[in-house]
Every structure is written in C-alpha cells, then in structure tokens.
C-alpha atoms as a PDB file:
ATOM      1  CA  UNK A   1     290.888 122.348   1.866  1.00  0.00           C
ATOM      2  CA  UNK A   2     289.092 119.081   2.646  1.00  0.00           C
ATOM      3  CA  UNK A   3     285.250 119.866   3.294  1.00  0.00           C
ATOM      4  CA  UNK A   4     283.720 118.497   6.730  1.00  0.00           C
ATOM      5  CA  UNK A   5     281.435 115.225   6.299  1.00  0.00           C
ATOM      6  CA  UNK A   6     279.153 117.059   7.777  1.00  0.00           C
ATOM      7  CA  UNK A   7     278.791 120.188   4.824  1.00  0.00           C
ATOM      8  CA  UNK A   8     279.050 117.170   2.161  1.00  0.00           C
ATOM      9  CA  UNK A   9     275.851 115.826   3.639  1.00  0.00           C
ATOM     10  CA  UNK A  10     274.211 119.025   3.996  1.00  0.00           C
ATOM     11  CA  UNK A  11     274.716 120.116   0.523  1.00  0.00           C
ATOM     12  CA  UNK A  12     273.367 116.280  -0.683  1.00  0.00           C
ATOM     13  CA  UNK A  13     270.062 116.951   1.171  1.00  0.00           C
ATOM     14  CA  UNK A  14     269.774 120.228  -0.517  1.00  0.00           C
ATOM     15  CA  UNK A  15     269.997 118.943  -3.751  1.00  0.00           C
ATOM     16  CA  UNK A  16     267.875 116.229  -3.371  1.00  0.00           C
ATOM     17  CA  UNK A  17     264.987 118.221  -1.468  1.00  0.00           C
ATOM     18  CA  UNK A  18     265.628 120.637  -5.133  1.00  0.00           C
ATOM     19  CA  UNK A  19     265.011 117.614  -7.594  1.00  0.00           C
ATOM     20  CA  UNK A  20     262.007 116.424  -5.047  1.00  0.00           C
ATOM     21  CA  UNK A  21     259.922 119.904  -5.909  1.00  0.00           C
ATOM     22  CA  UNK A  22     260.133 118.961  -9.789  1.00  0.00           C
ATOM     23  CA  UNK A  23     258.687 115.666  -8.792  1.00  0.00           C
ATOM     24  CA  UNK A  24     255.878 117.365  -6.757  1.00  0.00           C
ATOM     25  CA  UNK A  25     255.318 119.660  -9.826  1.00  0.00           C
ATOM     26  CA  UNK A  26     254.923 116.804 -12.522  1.00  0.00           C
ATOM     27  CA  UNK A  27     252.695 115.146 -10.242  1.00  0.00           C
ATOM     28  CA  UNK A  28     250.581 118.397 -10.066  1.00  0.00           C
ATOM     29  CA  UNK A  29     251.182 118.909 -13.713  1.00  0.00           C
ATOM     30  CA  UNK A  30     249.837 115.343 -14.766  1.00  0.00           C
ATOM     31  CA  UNK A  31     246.800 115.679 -12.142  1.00  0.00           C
ATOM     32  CA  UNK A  32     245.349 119.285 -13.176  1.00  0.00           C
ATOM     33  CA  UNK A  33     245.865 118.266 -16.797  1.00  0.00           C
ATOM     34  CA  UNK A  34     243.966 115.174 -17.024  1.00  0.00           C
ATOM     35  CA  UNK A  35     241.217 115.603 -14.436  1.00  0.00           C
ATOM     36  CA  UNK A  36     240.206 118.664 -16.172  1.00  0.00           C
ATOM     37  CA  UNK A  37     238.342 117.064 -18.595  1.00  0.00           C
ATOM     38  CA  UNK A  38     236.287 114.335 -16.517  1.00  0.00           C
ATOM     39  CA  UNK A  39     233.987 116.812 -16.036  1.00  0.00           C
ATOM     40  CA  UNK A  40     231.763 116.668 -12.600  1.00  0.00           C
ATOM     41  CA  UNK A  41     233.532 114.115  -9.664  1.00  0.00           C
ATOM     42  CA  UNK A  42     232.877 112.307  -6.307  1.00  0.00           C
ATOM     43  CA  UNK A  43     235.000 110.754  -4.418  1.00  0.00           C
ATOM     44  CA  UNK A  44     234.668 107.875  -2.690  1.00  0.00           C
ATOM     45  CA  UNK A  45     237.126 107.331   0.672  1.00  0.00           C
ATOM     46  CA  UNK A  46     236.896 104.012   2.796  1.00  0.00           C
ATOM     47  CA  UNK A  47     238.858 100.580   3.654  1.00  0.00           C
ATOM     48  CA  UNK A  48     240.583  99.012   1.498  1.00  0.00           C
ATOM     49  CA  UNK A  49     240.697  95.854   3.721  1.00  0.00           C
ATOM     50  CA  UNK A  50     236.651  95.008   3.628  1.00  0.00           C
ATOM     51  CA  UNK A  51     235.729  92.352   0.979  1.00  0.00           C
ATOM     52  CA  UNK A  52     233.321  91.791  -1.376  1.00  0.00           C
ATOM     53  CA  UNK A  53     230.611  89.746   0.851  1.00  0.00           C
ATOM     54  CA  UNK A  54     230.791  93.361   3.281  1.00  0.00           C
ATOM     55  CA  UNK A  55     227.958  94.575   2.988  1.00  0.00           C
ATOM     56  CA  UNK A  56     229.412  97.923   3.002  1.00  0.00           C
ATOM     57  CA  UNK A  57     230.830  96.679  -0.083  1.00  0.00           C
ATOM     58  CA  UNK A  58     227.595  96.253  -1.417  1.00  0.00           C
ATOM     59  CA  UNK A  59     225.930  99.459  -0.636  1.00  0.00           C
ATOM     60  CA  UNK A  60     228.976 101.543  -1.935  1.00  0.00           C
ATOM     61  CA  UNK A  61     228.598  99.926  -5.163  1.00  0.00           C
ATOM     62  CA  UNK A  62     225.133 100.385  -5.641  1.00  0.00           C
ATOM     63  CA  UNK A  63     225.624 104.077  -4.293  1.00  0.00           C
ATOM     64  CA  UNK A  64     228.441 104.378  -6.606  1.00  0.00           C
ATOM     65  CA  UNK A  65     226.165 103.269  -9.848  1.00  0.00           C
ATOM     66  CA  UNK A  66     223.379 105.865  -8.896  1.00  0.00           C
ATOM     67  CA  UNK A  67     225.494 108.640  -9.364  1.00  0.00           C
ATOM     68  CA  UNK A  68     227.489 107.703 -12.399  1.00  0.00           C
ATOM     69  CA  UNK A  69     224.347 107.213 -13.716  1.00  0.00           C
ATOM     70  CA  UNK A  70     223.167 110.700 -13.201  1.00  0.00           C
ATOM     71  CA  UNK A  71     226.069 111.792 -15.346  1.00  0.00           C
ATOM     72  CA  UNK A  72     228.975 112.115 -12.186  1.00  0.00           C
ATOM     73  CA  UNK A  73     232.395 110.698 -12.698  1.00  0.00           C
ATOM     74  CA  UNK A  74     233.783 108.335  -9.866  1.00  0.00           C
ATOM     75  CA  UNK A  75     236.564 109.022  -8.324  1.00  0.00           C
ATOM     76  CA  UNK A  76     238.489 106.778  -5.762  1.00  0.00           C
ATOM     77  CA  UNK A  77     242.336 105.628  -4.683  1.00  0.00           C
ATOM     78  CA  UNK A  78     242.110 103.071  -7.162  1.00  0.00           C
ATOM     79  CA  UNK A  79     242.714 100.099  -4.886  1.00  0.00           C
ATOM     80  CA  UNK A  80     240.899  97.287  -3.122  1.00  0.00           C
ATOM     81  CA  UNK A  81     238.339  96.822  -0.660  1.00  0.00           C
ATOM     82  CA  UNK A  82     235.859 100.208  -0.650  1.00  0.00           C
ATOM     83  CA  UNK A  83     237.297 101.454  -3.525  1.00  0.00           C
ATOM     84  CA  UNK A  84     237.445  98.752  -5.804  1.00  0.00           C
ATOM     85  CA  UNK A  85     233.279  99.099  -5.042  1.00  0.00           C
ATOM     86  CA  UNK A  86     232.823 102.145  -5.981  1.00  0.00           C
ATOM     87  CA  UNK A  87     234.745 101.906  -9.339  1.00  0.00           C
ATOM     88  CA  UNK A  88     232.708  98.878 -10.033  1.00  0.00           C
ATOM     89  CA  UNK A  89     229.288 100.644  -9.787  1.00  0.00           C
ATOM     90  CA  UNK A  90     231.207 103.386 -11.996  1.00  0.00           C
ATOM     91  CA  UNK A  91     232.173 100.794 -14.389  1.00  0.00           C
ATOM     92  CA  UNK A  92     228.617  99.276 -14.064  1.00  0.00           C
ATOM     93  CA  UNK A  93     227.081 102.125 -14.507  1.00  0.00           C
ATOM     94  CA  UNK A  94     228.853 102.844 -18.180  1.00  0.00           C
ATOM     95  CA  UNK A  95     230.022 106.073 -16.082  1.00  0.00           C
ATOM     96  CA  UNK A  96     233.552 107.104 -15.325  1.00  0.00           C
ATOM     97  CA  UNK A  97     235.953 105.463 -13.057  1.00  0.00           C
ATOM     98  CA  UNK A  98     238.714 107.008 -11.918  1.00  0.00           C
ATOM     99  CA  UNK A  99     241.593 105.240  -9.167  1.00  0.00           C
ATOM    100  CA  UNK A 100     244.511 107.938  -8.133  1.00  0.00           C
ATOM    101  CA  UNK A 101     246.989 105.635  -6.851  1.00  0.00           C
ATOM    102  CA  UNK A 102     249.019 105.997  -4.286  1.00  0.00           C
ATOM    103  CA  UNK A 103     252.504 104.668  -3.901  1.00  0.00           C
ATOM    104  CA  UNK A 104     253.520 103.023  -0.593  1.00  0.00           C
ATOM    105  CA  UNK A 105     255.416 100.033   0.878  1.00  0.00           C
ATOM    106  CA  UNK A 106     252.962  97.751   0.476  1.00  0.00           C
ATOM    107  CA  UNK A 107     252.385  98.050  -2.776  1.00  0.00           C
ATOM    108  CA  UNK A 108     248.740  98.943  -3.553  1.00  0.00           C
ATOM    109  CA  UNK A 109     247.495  97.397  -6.785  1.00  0.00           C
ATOM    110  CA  UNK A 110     244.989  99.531  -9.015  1.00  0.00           C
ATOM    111  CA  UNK A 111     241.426  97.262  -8.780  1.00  0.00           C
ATOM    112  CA  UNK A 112     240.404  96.332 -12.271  1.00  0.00           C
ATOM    113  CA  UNK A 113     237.602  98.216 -12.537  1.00  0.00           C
ATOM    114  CA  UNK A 114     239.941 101.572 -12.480  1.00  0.00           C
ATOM    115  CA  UNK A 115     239.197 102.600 -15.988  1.00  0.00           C
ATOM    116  CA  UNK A 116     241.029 106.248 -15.762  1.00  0.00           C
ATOM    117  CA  UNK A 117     244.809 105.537 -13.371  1.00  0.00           C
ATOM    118  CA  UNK A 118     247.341 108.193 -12.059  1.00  0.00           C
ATOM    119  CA  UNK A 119     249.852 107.076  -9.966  1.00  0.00           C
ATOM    120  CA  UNK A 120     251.215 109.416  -7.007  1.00  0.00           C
ATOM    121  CA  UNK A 121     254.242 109.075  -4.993  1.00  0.00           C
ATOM    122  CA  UNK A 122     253.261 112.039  -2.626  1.00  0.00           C
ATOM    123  CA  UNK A 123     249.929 111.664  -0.707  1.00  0.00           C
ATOM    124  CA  UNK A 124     249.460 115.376  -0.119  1.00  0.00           C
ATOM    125  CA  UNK A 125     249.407 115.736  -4.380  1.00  0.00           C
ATOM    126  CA  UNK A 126     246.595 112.759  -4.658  1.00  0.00           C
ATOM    127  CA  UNK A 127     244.483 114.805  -1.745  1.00  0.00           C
ATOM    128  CA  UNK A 128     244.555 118.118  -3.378  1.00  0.00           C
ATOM    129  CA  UNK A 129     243.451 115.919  -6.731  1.00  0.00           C
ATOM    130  CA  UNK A 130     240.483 114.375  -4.414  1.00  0.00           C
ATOM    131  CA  UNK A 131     239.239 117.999  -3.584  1.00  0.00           C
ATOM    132  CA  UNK A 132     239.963 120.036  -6.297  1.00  0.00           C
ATOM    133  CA  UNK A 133     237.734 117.952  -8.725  1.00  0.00           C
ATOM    134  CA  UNK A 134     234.915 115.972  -6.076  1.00  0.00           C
ATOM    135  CA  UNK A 135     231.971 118.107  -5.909  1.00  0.00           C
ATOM    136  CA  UNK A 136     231.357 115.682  -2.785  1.00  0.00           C
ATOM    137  CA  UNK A 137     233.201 112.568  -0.861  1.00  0.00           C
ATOM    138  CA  UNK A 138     231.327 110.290  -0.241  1.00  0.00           C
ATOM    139  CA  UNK A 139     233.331 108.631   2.984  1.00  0.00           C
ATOM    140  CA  UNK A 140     232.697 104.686   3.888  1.00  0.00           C
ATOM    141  CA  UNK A 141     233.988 102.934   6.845  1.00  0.00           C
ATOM    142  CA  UNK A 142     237.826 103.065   7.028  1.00  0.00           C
ATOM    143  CA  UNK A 143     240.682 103.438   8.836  1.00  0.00           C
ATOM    144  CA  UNK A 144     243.439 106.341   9.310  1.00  0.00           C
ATOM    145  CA  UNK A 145     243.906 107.276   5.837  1.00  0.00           C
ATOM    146  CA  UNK A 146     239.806 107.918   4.939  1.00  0.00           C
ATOM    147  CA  UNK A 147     239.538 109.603   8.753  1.00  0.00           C
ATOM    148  CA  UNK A 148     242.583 111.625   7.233  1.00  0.00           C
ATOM    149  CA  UNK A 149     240.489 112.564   4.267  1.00  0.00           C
ATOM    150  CA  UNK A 150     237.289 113.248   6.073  1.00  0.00           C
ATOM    151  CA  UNK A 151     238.896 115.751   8.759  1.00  0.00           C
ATOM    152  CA  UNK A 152     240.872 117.209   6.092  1.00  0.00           C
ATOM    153  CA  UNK A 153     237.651 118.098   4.383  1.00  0.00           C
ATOM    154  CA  UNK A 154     235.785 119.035   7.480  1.00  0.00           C
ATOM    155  CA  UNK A 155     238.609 121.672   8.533  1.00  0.00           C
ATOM    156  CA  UNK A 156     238.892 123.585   5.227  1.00  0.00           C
ATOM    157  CA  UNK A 157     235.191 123.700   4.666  1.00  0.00           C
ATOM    158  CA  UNK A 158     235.117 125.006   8.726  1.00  0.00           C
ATOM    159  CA  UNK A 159     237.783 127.370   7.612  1.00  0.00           C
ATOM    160  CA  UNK A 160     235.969 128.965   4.758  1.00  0.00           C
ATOM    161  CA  UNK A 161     239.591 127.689   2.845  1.00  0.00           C
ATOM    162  CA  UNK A 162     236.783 125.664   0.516  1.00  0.00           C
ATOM    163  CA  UNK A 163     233.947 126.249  -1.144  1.00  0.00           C
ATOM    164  CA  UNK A 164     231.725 124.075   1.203  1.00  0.00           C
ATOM    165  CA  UNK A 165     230.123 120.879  -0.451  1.00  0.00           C
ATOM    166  CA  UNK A 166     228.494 117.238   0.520  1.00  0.00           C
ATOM    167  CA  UNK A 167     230.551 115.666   3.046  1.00  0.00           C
ATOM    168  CA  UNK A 168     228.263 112.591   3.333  1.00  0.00           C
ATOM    169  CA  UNK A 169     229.250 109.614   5.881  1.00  0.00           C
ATOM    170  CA  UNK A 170     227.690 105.785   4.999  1.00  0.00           C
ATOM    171  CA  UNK A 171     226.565 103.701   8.254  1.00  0.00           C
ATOM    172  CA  UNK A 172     225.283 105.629  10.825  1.00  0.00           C
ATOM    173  CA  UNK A 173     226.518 102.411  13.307  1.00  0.00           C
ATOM    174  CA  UNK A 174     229.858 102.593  12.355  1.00  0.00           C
ATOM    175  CA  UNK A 175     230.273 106.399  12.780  1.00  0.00           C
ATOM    176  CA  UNK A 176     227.802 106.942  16.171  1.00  0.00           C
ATOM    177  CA  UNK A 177     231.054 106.320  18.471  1.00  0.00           C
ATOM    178  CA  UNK A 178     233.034 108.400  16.423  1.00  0.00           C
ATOM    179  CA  UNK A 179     230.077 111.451  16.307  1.00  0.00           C
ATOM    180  CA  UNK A 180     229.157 110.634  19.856  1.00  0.00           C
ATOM    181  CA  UNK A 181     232.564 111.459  21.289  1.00  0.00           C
ATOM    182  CA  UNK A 182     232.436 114.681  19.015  1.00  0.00           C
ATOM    183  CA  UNK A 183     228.951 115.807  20.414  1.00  0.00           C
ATOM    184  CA  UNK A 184     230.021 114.681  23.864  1.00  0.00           C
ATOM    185  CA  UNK A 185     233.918 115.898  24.216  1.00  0.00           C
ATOM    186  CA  UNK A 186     234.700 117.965  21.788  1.00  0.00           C
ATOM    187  CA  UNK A 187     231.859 120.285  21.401  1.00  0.00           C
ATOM    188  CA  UNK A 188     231.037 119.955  25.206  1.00  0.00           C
ATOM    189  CA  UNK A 189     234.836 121.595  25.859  1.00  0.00           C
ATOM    190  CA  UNK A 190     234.197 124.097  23.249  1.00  0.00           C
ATOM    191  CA  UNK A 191     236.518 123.004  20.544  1.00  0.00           C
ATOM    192  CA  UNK A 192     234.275 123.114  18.069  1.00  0.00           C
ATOM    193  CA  UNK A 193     231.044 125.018  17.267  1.00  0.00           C
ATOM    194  CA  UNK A 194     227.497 123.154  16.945  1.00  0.00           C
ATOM    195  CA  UNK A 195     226.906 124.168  12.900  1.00  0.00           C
ATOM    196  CA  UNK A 196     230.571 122.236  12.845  1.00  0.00           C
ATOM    197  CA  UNK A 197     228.298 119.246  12.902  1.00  0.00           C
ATOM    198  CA  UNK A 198     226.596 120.429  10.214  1.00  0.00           C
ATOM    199  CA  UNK A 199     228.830 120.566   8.157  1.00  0.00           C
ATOM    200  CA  UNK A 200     228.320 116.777   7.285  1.00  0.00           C
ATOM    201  CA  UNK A 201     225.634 114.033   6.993  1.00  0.00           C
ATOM    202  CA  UNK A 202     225.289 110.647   7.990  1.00  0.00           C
ATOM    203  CA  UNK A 203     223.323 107.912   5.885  1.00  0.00           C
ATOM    204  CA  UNK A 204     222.906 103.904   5.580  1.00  0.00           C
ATOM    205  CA  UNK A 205     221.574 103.600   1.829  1.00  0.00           C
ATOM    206  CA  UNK A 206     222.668 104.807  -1.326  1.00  0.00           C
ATOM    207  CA  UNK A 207     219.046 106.033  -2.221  1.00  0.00           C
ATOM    208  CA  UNK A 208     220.010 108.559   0.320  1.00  0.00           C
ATOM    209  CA  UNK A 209     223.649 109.537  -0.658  1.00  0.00           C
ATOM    210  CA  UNK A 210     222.605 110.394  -3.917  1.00  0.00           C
ATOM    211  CA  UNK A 211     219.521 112.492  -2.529  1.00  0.00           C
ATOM    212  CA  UNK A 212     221.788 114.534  -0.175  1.00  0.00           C
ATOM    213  CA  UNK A 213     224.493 115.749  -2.814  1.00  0.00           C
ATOM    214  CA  UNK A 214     221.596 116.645  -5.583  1.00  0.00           C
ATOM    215  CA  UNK A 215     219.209 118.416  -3.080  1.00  0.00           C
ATOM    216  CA  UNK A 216     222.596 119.979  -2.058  1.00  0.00           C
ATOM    217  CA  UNK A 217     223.015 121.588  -5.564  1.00  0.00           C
ATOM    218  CA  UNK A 218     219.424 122.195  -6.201  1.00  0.00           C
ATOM    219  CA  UNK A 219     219.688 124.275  -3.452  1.00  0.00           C
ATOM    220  CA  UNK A 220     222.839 125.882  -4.817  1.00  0.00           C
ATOM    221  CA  UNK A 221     221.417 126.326  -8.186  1.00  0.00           C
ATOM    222  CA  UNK A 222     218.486 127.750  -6.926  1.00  0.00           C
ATOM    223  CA  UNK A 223     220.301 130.808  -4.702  1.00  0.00           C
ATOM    224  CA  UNK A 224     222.228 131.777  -7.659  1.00  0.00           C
END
C-alpha cells in the first residue's frame, strides 16, 4: 500500500532532527574537550561592525591585554569588529586568544589574531561554551546577538541557575538609555527586583574592568 506524501515527509523530518542531536553532541564533545585545558577565561561580547579607529575598539584592546596579562585566557566569537580587539590585546599580551566561531549566512571570518578556533553551527552550543569556561564577560557595545548574551547571563545568575560572576558593561553612554529604561520601566512595574541591578557593573576604562573582576574574586577567595 502506497504511503501518503504526507507520512513520507514526516518520517524524513524525524530522521533528520535524529542525525541533528549527533551534530549537537560533537559540537559539545569538541567544546568541553578543548576548553578544558585553557585554564581561567573571559569573554568578551560586542559589535562586530565597529572598526579599528572606534574608540571602543581601542579600549577593549587595551582592557583585553590587562587581563591576559594577569594570567586570564581571552575568549571571544572569533570575528571582526569588538572581537577581533579583544583577541588582539590577547595576542599582544603573549596571553591566550580564543575565537568560537559561529556559522551563519553571512559568513563570519575568524580575525587573525584568533590563535585557539572552534567552529559552531548551533549558537546555543557556542553560548553554553561562553559560560561554562568565562569566569566573567566582559560585554562592549553591540547589537542583538551581545544584548542576547548579556540577558542570557543576567537571567541565570538572577535565577540562581549560575554560579554568579562579573557581568561588567564598557561605556556607561552607550548603556544609560538601555539601564535608564530598566530603572524607569521595568523595575518601576515590578518586573524585576532592585539587587537585579546589581547584578552587573558599568565602566568606561579598562583600568576599571580589570579592577572589578579581581576585587570580585578577592572577595570570593576571601569568604571561603
């Protein structure tokens, strides 16, 4: 008896969605496996669209270089604009620099200051690989994919599904709007709690992003 087109294509989509979790795995797999041994992280999330004369450029570099040089690996999507300056202070730095690349349409190029590349073809692997191994992100200006990081972060930390660490936020001008509508909206109707705002820090130099995440485990250290 002839099947209907109908349970032909419902069967295909099974099978594929079966081969797509072994593809999820090795991504996993390769991830846990080689950023085991990088020791400690931070990740850097902003635009990849700003260019080298930004002087958000700049200042992630430089911010980038201060903590490689106090002995923390650099971790970043591995393409241009933001994160092509943080793997250059890395590089800079004689520290670790580390792009996880991310597949999509357009074709995003690892920077050539990625010294350390794995390639993803499903963002929610790469994000699990930015938070399992940063003991902070570090989040520049950028558009809907670092505001994707940065809420992701702020939720499970909120949750208690993290351990909570340094959220820190460069350029207190480019983020006021975005904190002032949280202060005046959000937490005005209730949708969040006040220590929710705690939760991260806002900064405009690298002297102070690296002062925020080590006072952060000084204090750590200290309560153990």
């Amino acid at each position: 008896m002839m099947k209907k087109p109908n349970q032909i294509r419902s069967v295909d989509v099974t099978k594929e969605d079966t081969w797509r979790v072994f593809r999820i795995m090795a991504e996993f797999v390769e991830g846990f496996e080689t950023l085991a041994r990088v020791g400690r992280a931070i990740s850097f999330f902003g635009s990849s669209r700003l260019k080298p004369e930004d002087k958000y450029y700049k200042i992630t570099t430089q911010a980038a270089y201060l903590l490689a040089k106090e002995g923390y690996a650099i971790i970043t999507g591995g393409g241009p604009g933001l994160m092509e300056a943080a793997n250059k202070g890395a590089k800079k730095a004689g520290g670790k620099s580390i792009g996880l690349n991310i597949q999509i349409p357009q074709e995003q190029q690892a920077n050539k200051y990625v010294d350390l590349l794995l390639e993803f073809r499903y963002f929610f692997c790469r994000k699990v690989m930015f938070l399992k191994y940063g003991k902070a992100f570090v989040i520049l200006p950028g558009g809907y994919g670092t505001l994707d990081e940065l809420f992701e972060a702020l939720n499970l930390i909120q949750t208690d599904r993290i351990e909570k660490f340094p959220v820190v936020l460069i350029g207190s001008d480019y983020w006021k709007g975005l904190i002032g509508w949280l202060k005046s909206v959000v937490l005005k109707r209730c949708c969040i709690s006040a220590s929710d705002l705690d939760i991260f820090s806002i900064v405009d130099t690298p002297e102070e992003v690296a002062c925020v995440i080590n006072k952060f485990y000084r204090n750590k250290n200290k309560g153990r």
